[in-house]
N, C-alpha and C. Protein backbone atom coordinates (compact mmCIF):
# COMPACT_ATOMS: atom_id res chain seq x y z
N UNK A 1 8.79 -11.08 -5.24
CA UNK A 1 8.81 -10.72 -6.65
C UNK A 1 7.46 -10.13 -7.03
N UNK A 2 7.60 -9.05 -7.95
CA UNK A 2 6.11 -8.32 -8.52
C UNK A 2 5.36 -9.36 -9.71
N UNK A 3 4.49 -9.44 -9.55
CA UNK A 3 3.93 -10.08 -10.42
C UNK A 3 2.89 -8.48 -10.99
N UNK A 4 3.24 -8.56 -12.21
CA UNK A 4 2.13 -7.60 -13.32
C UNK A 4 1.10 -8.81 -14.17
N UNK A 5 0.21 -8.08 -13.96
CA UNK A 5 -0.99 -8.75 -15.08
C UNK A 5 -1.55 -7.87 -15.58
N UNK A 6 -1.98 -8.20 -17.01
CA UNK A 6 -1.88 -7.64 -18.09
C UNK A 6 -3.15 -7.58 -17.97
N UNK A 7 -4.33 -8.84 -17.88
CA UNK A 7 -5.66 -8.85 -17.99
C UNK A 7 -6.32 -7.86 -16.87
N UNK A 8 -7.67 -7.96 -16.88
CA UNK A 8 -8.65 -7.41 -16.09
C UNK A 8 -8.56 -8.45 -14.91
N UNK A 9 -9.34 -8.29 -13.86
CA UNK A 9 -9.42 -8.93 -12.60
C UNK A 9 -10.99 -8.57 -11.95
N UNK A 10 -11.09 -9.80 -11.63
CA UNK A 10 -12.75 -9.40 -11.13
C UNK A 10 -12.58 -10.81 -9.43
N UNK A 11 -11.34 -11.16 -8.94
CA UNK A 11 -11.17 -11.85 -7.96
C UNK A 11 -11.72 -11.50 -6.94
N UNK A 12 -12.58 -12.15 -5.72
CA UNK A 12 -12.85 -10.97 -4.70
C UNK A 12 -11.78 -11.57 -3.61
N UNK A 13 -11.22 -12.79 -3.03
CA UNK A 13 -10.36 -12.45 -2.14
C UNK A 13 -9.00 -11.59 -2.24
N UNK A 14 -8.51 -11.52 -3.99
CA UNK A 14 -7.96 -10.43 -4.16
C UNK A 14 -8.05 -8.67 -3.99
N UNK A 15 -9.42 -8.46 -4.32
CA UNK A 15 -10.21 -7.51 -3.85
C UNK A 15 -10.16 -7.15 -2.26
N UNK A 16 -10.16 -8.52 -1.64
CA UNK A 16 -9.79 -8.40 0.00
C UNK A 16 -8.72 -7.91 0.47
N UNK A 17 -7.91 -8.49 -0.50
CA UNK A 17 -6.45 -8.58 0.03
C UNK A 17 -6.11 -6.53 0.19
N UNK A 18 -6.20 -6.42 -1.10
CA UNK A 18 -5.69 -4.88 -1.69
C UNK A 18 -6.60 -3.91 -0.83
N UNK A 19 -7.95 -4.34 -0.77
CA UNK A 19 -8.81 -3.45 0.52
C UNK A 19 -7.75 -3.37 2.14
N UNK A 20 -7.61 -4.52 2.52
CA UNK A 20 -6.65 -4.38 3.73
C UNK A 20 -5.60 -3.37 3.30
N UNK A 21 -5.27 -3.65 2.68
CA UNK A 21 -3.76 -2.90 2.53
C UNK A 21 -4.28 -1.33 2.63
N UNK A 22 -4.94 -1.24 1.82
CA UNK A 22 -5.67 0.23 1.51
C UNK A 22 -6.21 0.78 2.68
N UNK A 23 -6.94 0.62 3.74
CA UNK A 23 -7.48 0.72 4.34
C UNK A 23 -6.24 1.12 5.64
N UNK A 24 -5.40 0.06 6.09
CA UNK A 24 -4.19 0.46 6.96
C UNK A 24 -3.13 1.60 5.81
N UNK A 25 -2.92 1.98 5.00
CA UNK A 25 -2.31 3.09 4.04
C UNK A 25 -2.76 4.22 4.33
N UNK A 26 -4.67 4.25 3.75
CA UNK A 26 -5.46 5.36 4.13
C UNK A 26 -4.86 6.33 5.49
N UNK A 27 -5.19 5.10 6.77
CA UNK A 27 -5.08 5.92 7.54
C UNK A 27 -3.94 6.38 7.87
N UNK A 28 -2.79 5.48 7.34
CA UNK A 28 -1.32 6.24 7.63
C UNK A 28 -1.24 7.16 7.11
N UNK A 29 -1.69 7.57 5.87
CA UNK A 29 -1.33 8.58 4.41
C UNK A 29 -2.42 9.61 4.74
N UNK A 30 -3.47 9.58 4.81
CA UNK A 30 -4.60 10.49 4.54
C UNK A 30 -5.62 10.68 5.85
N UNK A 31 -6.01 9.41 6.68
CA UNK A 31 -6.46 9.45 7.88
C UNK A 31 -6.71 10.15 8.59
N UNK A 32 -5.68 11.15 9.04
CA UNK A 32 -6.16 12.45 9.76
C UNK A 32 -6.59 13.63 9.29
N UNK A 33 -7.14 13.67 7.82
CA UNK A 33 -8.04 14.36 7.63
C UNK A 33 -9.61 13.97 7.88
N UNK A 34 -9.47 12.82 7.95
CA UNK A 34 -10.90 12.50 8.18
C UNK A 34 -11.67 12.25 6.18
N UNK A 35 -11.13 12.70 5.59
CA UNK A 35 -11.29 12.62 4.37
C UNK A 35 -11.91 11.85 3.59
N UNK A 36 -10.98 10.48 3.69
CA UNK A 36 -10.93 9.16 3.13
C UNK A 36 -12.36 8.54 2.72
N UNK A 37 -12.63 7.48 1.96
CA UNK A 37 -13.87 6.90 2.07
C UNK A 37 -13.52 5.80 3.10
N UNK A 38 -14.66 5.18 3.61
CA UNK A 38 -15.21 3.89 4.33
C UNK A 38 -14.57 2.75 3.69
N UNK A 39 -14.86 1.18 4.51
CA UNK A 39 -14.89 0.34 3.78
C UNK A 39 -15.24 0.10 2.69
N UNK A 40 -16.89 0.18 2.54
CA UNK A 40 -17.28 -0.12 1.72
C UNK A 40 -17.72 0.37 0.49
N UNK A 41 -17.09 2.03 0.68
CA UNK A 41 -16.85 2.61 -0.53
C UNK A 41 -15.61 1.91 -1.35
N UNK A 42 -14.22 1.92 -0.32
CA UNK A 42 -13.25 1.55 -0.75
C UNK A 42 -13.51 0.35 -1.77
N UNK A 43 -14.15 -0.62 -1.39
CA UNK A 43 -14.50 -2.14 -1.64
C UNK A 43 -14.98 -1.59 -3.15
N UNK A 44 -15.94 -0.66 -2.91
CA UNK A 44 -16.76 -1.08 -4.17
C UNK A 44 -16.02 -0.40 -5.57
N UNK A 45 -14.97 0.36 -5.33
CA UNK A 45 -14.31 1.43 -5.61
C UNK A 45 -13.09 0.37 -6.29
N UNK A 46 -12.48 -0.79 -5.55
CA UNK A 46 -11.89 -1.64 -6.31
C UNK A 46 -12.40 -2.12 -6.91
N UNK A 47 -13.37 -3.09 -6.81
CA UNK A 47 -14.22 -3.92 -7.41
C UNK A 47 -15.06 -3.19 -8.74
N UNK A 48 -14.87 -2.34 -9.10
CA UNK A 48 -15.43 -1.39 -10.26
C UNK A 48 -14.24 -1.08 -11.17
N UNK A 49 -13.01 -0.41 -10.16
CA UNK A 49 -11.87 -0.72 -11.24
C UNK A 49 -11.05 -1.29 -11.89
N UNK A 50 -11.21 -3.04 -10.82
CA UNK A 50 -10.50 -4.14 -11.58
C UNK A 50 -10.55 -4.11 -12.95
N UNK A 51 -12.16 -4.26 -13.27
CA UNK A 51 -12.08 -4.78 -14.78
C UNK A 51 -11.57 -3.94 -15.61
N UNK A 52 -11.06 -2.82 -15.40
CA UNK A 52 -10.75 -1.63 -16.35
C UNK A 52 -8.90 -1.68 -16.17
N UNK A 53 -8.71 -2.38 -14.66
CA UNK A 53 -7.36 -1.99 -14.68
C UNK A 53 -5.91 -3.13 -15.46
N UNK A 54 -5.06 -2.83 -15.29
CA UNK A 54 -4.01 -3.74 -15.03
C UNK A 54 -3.26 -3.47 -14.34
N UNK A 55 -2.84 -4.59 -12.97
CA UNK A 55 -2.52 -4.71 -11.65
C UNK A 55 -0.81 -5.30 -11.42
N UNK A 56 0.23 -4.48 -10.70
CA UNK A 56 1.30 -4.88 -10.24
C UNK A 56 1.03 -5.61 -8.98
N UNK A 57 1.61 -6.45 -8.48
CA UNK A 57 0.92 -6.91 -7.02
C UNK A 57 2.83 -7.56 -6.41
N UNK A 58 3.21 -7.06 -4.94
CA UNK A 58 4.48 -7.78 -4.60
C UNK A 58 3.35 -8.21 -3.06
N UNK A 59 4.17 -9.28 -2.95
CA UNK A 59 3.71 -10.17 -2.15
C UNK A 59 5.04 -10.95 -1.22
N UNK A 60 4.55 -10.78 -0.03
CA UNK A 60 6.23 -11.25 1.10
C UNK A 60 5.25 -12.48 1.66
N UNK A 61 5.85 -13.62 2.05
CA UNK A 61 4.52 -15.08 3.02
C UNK A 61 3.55 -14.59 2.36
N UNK A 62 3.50 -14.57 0.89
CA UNK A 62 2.40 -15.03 -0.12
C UNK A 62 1.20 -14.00 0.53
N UNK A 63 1.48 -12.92 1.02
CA UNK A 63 0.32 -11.94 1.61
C UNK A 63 1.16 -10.96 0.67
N UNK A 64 -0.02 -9.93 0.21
CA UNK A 64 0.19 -8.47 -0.42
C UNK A 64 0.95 -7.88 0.49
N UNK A 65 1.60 -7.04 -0.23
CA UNK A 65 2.44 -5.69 0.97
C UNK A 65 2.72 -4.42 0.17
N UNK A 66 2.05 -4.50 -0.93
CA UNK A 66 2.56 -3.59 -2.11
C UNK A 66 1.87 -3.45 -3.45
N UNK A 67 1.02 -2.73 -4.05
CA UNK A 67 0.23 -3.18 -5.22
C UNK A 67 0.15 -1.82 -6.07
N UNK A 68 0.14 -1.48 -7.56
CA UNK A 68 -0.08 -0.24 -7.90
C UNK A 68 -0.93 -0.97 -9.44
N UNK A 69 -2.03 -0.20 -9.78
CA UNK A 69 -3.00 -0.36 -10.53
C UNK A 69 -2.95 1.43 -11.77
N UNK A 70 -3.25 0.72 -12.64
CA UNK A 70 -3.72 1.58 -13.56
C UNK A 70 -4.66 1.19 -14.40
N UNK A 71 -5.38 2.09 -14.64
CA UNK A 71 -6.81 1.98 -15.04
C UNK A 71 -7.05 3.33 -16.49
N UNK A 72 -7.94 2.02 -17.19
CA UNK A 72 -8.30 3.29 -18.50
C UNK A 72 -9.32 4.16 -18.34
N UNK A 73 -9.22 5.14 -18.45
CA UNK A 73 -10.40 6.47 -18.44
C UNK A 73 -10.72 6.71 -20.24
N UNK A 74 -10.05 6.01 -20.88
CA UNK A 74 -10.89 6.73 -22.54
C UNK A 74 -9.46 5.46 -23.13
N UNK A 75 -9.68 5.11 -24.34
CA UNK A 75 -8.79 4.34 -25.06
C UNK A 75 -7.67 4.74 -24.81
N UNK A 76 -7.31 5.77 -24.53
CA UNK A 76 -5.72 6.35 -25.07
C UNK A 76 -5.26 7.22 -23.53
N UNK A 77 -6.54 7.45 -22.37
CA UNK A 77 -6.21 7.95 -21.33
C UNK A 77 -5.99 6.94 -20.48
N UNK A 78 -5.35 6.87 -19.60
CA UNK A 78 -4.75 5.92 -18.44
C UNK A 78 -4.40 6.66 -17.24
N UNK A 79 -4.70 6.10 -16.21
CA UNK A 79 -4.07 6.63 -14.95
C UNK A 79 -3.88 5.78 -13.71
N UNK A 80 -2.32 6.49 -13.32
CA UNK A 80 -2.42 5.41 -12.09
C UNK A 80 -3.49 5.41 -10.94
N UNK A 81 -4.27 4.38 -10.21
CA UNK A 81 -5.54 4.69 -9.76
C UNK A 81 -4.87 4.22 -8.36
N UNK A 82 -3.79 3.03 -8.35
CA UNK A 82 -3.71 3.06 -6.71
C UNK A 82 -1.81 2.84 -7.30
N UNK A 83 -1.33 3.13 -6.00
CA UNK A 83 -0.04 2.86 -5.60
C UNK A 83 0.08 2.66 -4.33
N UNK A 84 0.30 1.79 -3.59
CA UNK A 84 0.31 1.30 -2.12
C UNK A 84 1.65 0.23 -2.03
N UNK A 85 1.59 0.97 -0.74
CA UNK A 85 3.15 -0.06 0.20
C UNK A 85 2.54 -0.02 1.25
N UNK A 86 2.62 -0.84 1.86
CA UNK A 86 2.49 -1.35 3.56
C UNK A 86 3.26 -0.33 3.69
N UNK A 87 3.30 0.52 5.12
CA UNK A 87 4.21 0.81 5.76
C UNK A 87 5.52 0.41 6.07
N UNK A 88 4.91 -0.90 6.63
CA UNK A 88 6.73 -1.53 6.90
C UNK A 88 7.06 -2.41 6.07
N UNK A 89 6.68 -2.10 4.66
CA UNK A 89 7.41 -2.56 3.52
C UNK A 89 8.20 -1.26 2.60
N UNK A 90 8.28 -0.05 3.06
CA UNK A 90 8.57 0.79 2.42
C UNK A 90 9.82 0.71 2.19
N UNK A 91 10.79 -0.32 1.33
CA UNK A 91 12.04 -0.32 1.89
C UNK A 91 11.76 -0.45 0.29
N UNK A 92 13.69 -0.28 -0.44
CA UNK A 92 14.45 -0.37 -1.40
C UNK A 92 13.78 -1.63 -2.80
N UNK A 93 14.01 -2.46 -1.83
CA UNK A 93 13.88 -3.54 -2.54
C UNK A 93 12.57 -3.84 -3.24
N UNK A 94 11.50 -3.55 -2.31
CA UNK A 94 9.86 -3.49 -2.74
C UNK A 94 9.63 -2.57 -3.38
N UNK A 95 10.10 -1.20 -3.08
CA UNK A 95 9.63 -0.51 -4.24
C UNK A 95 10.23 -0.41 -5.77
N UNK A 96 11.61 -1.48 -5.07
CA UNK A 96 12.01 -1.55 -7.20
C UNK A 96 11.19 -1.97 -7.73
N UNK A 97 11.24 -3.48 -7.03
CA UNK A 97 9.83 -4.72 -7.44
C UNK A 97 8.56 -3.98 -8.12
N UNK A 98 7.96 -2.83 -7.50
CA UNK A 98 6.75 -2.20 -7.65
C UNK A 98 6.63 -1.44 -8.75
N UNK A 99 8.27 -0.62 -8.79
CA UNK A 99 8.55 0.16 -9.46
C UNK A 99 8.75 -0.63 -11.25
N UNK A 100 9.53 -1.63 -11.48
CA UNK A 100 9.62 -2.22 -12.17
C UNK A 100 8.21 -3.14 -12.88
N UNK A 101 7.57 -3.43 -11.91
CA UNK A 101 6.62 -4.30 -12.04
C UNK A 101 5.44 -3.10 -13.48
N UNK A 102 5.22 -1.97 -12.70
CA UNK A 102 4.20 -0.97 -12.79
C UNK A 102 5.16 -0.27 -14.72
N UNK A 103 6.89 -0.39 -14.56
CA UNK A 103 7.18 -0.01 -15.74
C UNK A 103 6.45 -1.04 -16.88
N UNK A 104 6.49 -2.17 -16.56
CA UNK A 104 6.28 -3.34 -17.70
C UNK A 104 4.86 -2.91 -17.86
N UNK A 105 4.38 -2.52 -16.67
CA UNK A 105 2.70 -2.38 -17.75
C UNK A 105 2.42 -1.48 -18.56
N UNK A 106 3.09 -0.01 -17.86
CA UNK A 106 3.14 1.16 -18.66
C UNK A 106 3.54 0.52 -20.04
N UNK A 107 4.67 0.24 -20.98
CA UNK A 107 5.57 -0.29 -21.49
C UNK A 107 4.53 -0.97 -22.14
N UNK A 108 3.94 -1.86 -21.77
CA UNK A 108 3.12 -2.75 -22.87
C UNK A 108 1.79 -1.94 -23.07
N UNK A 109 1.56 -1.33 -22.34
CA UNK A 109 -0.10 -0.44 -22.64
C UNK A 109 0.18 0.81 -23.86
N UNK A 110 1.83 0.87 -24.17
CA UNK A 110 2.43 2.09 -25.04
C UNK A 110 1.41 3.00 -24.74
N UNK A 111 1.78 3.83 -24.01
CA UNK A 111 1.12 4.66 -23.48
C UNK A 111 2.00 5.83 -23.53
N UNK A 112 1.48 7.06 -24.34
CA UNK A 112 2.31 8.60 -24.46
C UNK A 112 2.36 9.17 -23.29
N UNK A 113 1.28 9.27 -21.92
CA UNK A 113 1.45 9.66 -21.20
C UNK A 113 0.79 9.16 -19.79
N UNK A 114 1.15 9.71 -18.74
CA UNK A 114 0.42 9.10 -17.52
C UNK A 114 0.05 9.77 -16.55
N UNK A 115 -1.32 9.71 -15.63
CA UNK A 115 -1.69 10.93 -15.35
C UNK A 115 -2.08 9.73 -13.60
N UNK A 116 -2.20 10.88 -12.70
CA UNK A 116 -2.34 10.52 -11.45
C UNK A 116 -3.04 11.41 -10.14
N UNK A 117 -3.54 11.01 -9.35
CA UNK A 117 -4.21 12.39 -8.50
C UNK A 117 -3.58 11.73 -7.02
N UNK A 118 -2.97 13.03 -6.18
CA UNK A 118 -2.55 12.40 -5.27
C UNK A 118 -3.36 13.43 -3.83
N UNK A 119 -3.62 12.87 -3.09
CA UNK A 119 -4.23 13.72 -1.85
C UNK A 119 -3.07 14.85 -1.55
N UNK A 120 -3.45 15.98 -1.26
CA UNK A 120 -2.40 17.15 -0.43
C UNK A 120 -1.72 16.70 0.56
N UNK A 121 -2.59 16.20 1.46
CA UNK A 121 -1.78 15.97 2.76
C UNK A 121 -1.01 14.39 2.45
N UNK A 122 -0.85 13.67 1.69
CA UNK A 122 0.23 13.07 1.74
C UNK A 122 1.08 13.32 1.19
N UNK A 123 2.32 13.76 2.20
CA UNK A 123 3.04 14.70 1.71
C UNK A 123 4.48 13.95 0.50
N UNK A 124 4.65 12.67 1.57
CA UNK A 124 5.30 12.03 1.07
C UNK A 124 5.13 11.62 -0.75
N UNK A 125 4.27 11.40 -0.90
CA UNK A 125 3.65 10.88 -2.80
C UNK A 125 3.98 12.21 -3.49
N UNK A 126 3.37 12.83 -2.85
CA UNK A 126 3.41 14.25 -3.85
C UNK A 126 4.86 14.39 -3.94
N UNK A 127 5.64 14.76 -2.93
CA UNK A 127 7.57 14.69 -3.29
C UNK A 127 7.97 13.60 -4.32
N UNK A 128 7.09 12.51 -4.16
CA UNK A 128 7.56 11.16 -4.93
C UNK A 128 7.28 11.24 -6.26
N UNK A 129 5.94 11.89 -6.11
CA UNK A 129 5.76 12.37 -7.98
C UNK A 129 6.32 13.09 -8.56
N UNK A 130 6.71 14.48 -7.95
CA UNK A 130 7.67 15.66 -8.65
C UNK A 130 9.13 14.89 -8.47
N UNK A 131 9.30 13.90 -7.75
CA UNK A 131 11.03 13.43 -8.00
C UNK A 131 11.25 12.28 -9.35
N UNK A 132 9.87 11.88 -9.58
CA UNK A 132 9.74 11.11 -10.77
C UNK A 132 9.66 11.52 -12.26
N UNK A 133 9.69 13.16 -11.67
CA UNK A 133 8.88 14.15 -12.84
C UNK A 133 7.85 14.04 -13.28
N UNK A 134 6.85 13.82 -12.39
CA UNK A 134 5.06 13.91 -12.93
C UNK A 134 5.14 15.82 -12.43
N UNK A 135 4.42 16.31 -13.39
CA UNK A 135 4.12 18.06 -13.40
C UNK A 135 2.56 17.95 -12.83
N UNK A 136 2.30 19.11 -12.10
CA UNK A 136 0.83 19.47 -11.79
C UNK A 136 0.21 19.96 -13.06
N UNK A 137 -0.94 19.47 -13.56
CA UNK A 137 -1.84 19.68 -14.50
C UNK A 137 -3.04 20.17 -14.08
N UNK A 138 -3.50 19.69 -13.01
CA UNK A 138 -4.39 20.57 -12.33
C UNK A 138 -4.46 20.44 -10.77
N UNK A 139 -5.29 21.15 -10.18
CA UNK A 139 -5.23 21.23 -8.91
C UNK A 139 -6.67 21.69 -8.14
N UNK A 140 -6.93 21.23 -7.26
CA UNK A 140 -8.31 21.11 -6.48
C UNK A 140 -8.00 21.52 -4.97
N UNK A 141 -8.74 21.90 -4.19
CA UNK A 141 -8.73 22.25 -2.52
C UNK A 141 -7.87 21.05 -1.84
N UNK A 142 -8.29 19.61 -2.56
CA UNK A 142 -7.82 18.71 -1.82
C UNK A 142 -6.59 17.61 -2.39
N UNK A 143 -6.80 17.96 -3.85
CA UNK A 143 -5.72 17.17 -4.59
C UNK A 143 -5.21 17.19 -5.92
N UNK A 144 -3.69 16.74 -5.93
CA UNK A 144 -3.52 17.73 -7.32
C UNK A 144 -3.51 16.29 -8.13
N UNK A 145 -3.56 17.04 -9.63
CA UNK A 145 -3.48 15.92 -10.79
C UNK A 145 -1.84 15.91 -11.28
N UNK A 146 -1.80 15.02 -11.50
CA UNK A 146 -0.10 14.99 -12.10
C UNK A 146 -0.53 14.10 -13.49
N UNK A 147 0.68 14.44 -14.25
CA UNK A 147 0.81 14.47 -15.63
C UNK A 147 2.12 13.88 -15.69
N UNK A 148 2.87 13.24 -16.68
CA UNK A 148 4.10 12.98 -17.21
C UNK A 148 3.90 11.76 -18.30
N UNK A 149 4.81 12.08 -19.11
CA UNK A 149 5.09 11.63 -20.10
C UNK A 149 6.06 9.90 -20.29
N UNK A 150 4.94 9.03 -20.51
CA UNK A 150 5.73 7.83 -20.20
C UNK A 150 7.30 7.82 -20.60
N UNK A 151 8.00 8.21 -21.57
CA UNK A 151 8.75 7.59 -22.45
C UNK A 151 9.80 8.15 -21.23
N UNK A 152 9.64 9.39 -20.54
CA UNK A 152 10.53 9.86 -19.58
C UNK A 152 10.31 9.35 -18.25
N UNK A 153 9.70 8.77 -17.76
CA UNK A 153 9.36 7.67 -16.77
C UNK A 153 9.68 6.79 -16.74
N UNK A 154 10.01 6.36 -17.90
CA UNK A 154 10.48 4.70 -18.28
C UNK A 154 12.20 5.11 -18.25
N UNK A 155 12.65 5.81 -18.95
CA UNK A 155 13.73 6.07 -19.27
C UNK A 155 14.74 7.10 -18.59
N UNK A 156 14.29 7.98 -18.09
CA UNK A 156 15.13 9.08 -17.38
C UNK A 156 16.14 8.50 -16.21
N UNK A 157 17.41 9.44 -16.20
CA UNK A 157 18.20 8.62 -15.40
C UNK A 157 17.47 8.52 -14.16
N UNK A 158 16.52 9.44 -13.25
CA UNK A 158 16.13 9.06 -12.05
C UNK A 158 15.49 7.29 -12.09
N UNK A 159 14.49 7.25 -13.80
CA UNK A 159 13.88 5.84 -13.71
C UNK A 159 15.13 4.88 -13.15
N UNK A 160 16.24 5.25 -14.29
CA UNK A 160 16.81 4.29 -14.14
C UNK A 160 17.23 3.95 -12.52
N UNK A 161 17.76 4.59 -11.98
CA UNK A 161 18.41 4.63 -10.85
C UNK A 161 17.54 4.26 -9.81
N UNK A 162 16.08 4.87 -9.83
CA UNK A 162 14.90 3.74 -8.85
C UNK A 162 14.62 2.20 -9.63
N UNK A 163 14.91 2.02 -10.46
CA UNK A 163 14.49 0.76 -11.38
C UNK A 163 15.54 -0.38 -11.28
N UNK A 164 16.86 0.72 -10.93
CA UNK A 164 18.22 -0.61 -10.99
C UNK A 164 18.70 -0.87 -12.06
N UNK A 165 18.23 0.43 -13.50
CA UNK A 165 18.69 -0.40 -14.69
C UNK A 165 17.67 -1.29 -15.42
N UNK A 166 16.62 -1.38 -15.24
CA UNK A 166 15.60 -2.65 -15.04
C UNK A 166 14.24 -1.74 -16.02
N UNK A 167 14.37 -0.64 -16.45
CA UNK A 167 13.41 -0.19 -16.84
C UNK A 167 13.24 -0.92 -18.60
N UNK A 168 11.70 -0.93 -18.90
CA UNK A 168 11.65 -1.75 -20.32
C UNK A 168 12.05 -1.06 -21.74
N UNK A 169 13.02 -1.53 -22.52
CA UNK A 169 13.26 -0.90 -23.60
C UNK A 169 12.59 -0.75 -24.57
């Protein structure tokens, strides 16, 4: 089950936890560009955005396998800052959990819109954002920005149909 929290987070074996995950993702997702940051960029890179964010977290034997964060950039700007699945959690069920988990925060943050940057070469996210209907807003050598409008994220039949029905009214 997803657990969402609403508050800030400043935990560090939680910080551990979501670094692992991140770190085996990286290199599945982005890795062979060589791109990526280090550990201990990564580390410090969570540990800076906890306090700003609010965190979905699914968890299988009480270990992470799945976590997506959004974080404020200005009162009224928000963006998703991580979305991660284990690899061999990429299945149906976890990403409703994730999917659902990540609607309730959107949903309580009432948020008009939601913005996201995803690397080029993962090819997979980027399909996942344009099937969610996030639009390119801008674009860089290495990664584009996506844009969309909560109320159609929450609500559109695709939400519904990745959500199960489950999206917040």
């Amino acid at each position: 089950m997803a657990s969402a929290a609403g508050g800030p987070h400043t935990d560090d074996p939680l910080i551990d936890e979501l670094l692992a995950l991140d770190l085996l993702t990286q290199h599945a997702d982005t890795g062979a560009t060589g791109d990526g940051p280090g550990p201990v960029a990564l580390r410090a890179r969570l540990a800076e955005a906890l306090p700003q964010s609010r965190l979905c977290v699914v968890r299988r034997d009480a270990r992470v396998v799945a976590y997506g964060m959004i974080t404020t950039l200005s009162p009224t700007k928000w963006q998703v800052s991580a979305f991660t699945v284990h690899p061999r959690f990429r299945l149906p069920r976890v990403m409703r959990e994730l999917l659902a988990g990540m609607a309730e925060l959107i949903d309580a943050l009432q948020l008009d819109e939601l913005c996201c940057h995803v690397h080029k070469t993962n090819r997979a996210s980027v399909r996942f954002h344009r099937a969610l209907g996030f639009a390119v807003r801008e674009e860089s050598d290495k990664a584009y920005e996506f844009v969309a409008p909560t109320a159609y994220l929450l609500h559109s039949p695709r939400a519904q149909r990745l959500l199960g029905g489950a999206a917040p009214h």
